[in-house]
N, C-alpha and C. Protein backbone atom coordinates (compact mmCIF):
# COMPACT_ATOMS: atom_id res chain seq x y z
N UNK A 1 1.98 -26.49 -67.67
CA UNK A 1 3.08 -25.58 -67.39
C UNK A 1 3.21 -25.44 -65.87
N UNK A 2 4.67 -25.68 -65.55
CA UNK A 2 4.89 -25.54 -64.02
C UNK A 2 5.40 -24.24 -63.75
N UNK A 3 4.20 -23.61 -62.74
CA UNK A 3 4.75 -22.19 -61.85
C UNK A 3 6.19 -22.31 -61.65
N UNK A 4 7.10 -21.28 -61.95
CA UNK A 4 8.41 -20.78 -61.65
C UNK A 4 8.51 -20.44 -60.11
N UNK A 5 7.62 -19.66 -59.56
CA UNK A 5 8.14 -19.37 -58.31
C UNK A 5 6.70 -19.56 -57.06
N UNK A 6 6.54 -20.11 -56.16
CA UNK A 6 5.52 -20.39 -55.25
C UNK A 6 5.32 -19.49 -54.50
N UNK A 7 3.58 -18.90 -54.09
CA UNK A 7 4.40 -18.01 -53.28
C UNK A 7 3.98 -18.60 -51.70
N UNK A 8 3.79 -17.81 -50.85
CA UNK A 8 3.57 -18.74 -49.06
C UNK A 8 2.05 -18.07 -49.30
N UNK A 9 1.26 -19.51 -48.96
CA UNK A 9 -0.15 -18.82 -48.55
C UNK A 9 -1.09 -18.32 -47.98
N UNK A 10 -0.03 -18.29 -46.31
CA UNK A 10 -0.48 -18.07 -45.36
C UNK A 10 0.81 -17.41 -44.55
N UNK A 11 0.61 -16.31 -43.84
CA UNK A 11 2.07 -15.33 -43.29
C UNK A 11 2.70 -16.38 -42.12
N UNK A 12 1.73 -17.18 -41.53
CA UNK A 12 2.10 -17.70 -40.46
C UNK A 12 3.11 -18.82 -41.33
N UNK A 13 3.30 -19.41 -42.08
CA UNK A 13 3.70 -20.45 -42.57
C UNK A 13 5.04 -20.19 -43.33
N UNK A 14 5.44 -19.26 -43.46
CA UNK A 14 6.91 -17.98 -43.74
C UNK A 14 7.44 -18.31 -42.73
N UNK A 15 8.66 -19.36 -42.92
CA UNK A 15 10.19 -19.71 -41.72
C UNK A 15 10.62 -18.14 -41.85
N UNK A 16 11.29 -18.01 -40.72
CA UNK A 16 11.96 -16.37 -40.84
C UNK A 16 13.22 -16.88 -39.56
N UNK A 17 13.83 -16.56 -39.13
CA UNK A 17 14.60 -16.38 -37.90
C UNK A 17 14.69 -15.93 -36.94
N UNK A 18 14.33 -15.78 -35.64
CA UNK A 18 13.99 -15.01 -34.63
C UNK A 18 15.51 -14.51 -33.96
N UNK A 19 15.62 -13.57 -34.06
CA UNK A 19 16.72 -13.23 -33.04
C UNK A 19 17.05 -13.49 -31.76
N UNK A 20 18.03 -14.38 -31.71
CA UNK A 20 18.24 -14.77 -29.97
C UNK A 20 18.80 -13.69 -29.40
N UNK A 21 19.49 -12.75 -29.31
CA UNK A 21 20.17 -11.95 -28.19
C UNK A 21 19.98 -10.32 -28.80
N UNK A 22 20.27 -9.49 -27.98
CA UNK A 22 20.46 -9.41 -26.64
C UNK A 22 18.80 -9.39 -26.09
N UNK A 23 19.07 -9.87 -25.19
CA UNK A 23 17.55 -10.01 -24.28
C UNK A 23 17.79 -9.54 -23.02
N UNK A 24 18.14 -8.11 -22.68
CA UNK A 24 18.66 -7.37 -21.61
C UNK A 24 17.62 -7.38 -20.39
N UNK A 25 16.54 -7.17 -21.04
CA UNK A 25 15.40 -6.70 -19.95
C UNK A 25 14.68 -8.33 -19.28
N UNK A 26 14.78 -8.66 -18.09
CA UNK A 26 14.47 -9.86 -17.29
C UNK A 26 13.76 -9.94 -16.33
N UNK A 27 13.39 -11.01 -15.70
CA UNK A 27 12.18 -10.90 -14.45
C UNK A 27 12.62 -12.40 -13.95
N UNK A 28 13.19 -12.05 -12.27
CA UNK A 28 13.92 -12.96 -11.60
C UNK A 28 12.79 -13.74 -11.24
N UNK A 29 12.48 -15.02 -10.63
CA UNK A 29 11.69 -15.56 -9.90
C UNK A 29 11.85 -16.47 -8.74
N UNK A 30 11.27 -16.25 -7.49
CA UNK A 30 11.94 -16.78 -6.52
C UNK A 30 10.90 -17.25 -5.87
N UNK A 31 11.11 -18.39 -4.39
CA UNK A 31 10.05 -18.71 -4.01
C UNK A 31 10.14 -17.61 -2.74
N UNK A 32 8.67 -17.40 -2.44
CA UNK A 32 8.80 -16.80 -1.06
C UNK A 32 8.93 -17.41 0.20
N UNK A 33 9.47 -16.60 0.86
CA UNK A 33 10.39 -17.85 2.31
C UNK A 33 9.88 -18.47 3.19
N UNK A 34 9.96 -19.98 3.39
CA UNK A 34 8.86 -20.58 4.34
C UNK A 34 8.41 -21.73 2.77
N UNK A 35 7.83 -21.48 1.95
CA UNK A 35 7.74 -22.22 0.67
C UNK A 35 7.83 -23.32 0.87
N UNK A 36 7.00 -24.46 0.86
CA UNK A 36 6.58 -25.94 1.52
C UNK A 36 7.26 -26.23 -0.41
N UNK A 37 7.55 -25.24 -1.65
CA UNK A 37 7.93 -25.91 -2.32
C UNK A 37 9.56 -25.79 -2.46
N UNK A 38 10.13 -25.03 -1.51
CA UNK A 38 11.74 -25.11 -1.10
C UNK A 38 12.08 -26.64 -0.82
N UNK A 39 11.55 -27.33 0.12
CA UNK A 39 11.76 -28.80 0.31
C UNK A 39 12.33 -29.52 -0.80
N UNK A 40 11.27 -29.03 -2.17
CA UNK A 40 11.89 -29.81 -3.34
C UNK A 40 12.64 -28.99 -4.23
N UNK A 41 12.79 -27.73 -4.18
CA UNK A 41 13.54 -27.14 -5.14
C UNK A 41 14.51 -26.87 -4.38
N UNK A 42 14.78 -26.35 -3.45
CA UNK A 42 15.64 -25.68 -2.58
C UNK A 42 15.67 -24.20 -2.25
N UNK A 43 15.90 -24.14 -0.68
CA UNK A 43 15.42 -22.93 -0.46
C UNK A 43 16.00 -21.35 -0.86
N UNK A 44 17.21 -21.53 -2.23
CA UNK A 44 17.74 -20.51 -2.95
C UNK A 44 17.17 -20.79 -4.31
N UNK A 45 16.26 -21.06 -4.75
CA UNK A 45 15.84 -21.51 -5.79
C UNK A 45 15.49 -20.35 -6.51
N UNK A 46 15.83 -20.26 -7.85
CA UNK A 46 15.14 -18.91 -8.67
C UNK A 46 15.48 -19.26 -10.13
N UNK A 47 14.54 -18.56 -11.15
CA UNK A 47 14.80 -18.64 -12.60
C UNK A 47 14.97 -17.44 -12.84
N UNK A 48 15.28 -17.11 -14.35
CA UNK A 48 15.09 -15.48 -14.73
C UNK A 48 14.40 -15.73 -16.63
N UNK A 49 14.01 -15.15 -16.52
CA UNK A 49 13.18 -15.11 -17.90
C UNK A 49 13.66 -13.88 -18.74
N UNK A 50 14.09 -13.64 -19.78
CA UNK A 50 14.88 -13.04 -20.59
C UNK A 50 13.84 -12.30 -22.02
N UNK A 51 13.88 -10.94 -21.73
CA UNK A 51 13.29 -10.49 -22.85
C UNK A 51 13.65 -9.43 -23.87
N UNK A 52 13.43 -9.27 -24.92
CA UNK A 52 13.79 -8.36 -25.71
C UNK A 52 13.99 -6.76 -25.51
N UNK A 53 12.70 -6.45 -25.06
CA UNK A 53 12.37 -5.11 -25.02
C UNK A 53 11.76 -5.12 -23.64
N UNK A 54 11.78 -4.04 -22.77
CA UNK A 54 11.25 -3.67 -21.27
C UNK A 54 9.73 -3.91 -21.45
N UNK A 55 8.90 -3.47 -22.56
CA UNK A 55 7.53 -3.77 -22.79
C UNK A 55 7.09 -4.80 -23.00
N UNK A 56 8.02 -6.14 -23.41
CA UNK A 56 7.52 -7.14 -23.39
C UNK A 56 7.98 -8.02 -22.26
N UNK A 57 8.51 -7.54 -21.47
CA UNK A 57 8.84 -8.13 -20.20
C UNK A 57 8.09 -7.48 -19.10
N UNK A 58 7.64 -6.38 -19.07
CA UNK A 58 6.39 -5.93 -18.73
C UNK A 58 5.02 -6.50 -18.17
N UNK A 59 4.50 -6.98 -19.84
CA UNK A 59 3.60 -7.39 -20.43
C UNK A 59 3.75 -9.48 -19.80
N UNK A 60 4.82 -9.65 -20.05
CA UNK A 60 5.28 -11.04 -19.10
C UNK A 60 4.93 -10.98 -17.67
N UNK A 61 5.60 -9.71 -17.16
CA UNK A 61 5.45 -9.62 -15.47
C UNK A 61 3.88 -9.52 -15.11
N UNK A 62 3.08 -8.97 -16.12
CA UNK A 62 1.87 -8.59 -15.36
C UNK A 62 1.07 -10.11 -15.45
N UNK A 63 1.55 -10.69 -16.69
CA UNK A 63 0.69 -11.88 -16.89
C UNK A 63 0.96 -12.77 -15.32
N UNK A 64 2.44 -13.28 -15.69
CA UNK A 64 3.01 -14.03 -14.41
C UNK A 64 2.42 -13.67 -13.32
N UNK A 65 2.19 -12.44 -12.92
CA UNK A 65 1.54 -12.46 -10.92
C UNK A 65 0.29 -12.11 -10.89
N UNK A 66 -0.65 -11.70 -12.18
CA UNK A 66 -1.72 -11.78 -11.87
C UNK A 66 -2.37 -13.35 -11.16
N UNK A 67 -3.69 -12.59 -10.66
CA UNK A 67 -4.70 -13.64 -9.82
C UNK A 67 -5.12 -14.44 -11.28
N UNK A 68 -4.94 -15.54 -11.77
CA UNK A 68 -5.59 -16.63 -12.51
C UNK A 68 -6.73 -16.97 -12.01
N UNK A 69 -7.41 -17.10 -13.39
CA UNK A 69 -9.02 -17.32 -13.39
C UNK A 69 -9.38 -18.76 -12.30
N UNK A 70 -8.24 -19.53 -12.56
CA UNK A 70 -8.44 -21.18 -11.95
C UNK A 70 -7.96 -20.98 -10.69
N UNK A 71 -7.66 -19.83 -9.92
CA UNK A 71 -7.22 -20.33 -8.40
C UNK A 71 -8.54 -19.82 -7.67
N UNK A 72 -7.96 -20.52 -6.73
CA UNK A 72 -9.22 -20.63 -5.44
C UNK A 72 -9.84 -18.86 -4.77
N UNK A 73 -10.67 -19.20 -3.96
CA UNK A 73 -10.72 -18.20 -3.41
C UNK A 73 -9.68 -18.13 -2.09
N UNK A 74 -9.17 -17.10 -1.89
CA UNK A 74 -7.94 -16.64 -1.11
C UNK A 74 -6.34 -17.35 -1.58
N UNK A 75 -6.67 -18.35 -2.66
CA UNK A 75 -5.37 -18.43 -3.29
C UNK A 75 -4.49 -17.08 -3.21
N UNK A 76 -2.88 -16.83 -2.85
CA UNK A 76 -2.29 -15.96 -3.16
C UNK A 76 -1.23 -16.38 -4.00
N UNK A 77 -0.17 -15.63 -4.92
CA UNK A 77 0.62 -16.02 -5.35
C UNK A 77 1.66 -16.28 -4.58
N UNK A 78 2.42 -17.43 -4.70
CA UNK A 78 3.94 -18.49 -4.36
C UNK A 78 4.79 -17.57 -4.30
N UNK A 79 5.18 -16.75 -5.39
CA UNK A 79 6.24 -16.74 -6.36
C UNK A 79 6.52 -15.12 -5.85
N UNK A 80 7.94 -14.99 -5.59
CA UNK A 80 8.49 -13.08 -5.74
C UNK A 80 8.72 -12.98 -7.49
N UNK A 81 8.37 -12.10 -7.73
CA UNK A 81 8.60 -11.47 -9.30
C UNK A 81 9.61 -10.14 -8.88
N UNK A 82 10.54 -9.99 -9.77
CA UNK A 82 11.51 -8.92 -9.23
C UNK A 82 11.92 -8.49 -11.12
N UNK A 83 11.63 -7.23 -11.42
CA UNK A 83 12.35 -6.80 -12.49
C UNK A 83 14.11 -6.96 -12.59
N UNK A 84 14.93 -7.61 -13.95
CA UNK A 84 16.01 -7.68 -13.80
C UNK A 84 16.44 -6.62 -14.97
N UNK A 85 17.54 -6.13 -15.13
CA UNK A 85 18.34 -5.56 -16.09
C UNK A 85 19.28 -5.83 -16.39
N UNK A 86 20.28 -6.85 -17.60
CA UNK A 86 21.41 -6.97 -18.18
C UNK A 86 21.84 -5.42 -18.35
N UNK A 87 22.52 -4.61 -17.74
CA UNK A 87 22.75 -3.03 -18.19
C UNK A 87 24.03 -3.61 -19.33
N UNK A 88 24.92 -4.51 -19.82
CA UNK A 88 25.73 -4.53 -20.43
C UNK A 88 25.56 -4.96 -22.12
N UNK A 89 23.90 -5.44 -21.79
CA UNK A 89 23.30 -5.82 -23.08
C UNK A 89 22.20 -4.81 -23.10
N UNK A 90 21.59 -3.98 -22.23
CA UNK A 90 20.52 -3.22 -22.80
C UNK A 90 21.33 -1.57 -23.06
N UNK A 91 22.74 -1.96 -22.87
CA UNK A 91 23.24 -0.15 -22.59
C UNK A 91 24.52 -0.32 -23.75
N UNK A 92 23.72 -1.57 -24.94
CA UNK A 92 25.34 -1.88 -25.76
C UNK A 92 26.51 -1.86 -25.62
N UNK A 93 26.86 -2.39 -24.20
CA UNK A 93 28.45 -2.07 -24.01
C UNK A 93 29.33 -3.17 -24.61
């Protein structure tokens, strides 16, 4: 006799859909000026990283500029981190 209905046997293994938008709360990234890596990116160069909720963009920002276990001694970080706000997607307009 064949089972009628299967169930998932593991939670991780449940397809679900992740919600793409709105992802209001952001964190710009830029190089700081002088940046020997401006040469190759260019010296207006920046990304922005897009998040759901302010706490998990947060939780992003602190990871991103902390000191990593693998850098040198007196390594500093490259990179400006700057909090962003979509106010037109985090204020439902």
């Amino acid at each position: 006799m064949v089972p009628s209905h299967m169930g998932i046997a593991n939670i991780q293994n449940m397809i679900r859909t992740i919600p793409q938008s709105p992802k209001p709360y952001g964190v710009r990234v830029r190089l700081k000026p002088g940046d020997p890596f401006s040469k190759l990116l260019g010296a207006d160069w920046q990304t922005t990283h897009w998040f759901f909720t302010m706490a998990d963009r947060d939780k992003a920002l602190e990871d991103m500029a902390r000191r990593h276990e693998f850098s040198r001694i007196g390594d500093e970080p490259a990179l400006v981190f700057e909090k962003v706000e979509n106010l037109a997607q985090s204020r439902w307009l």
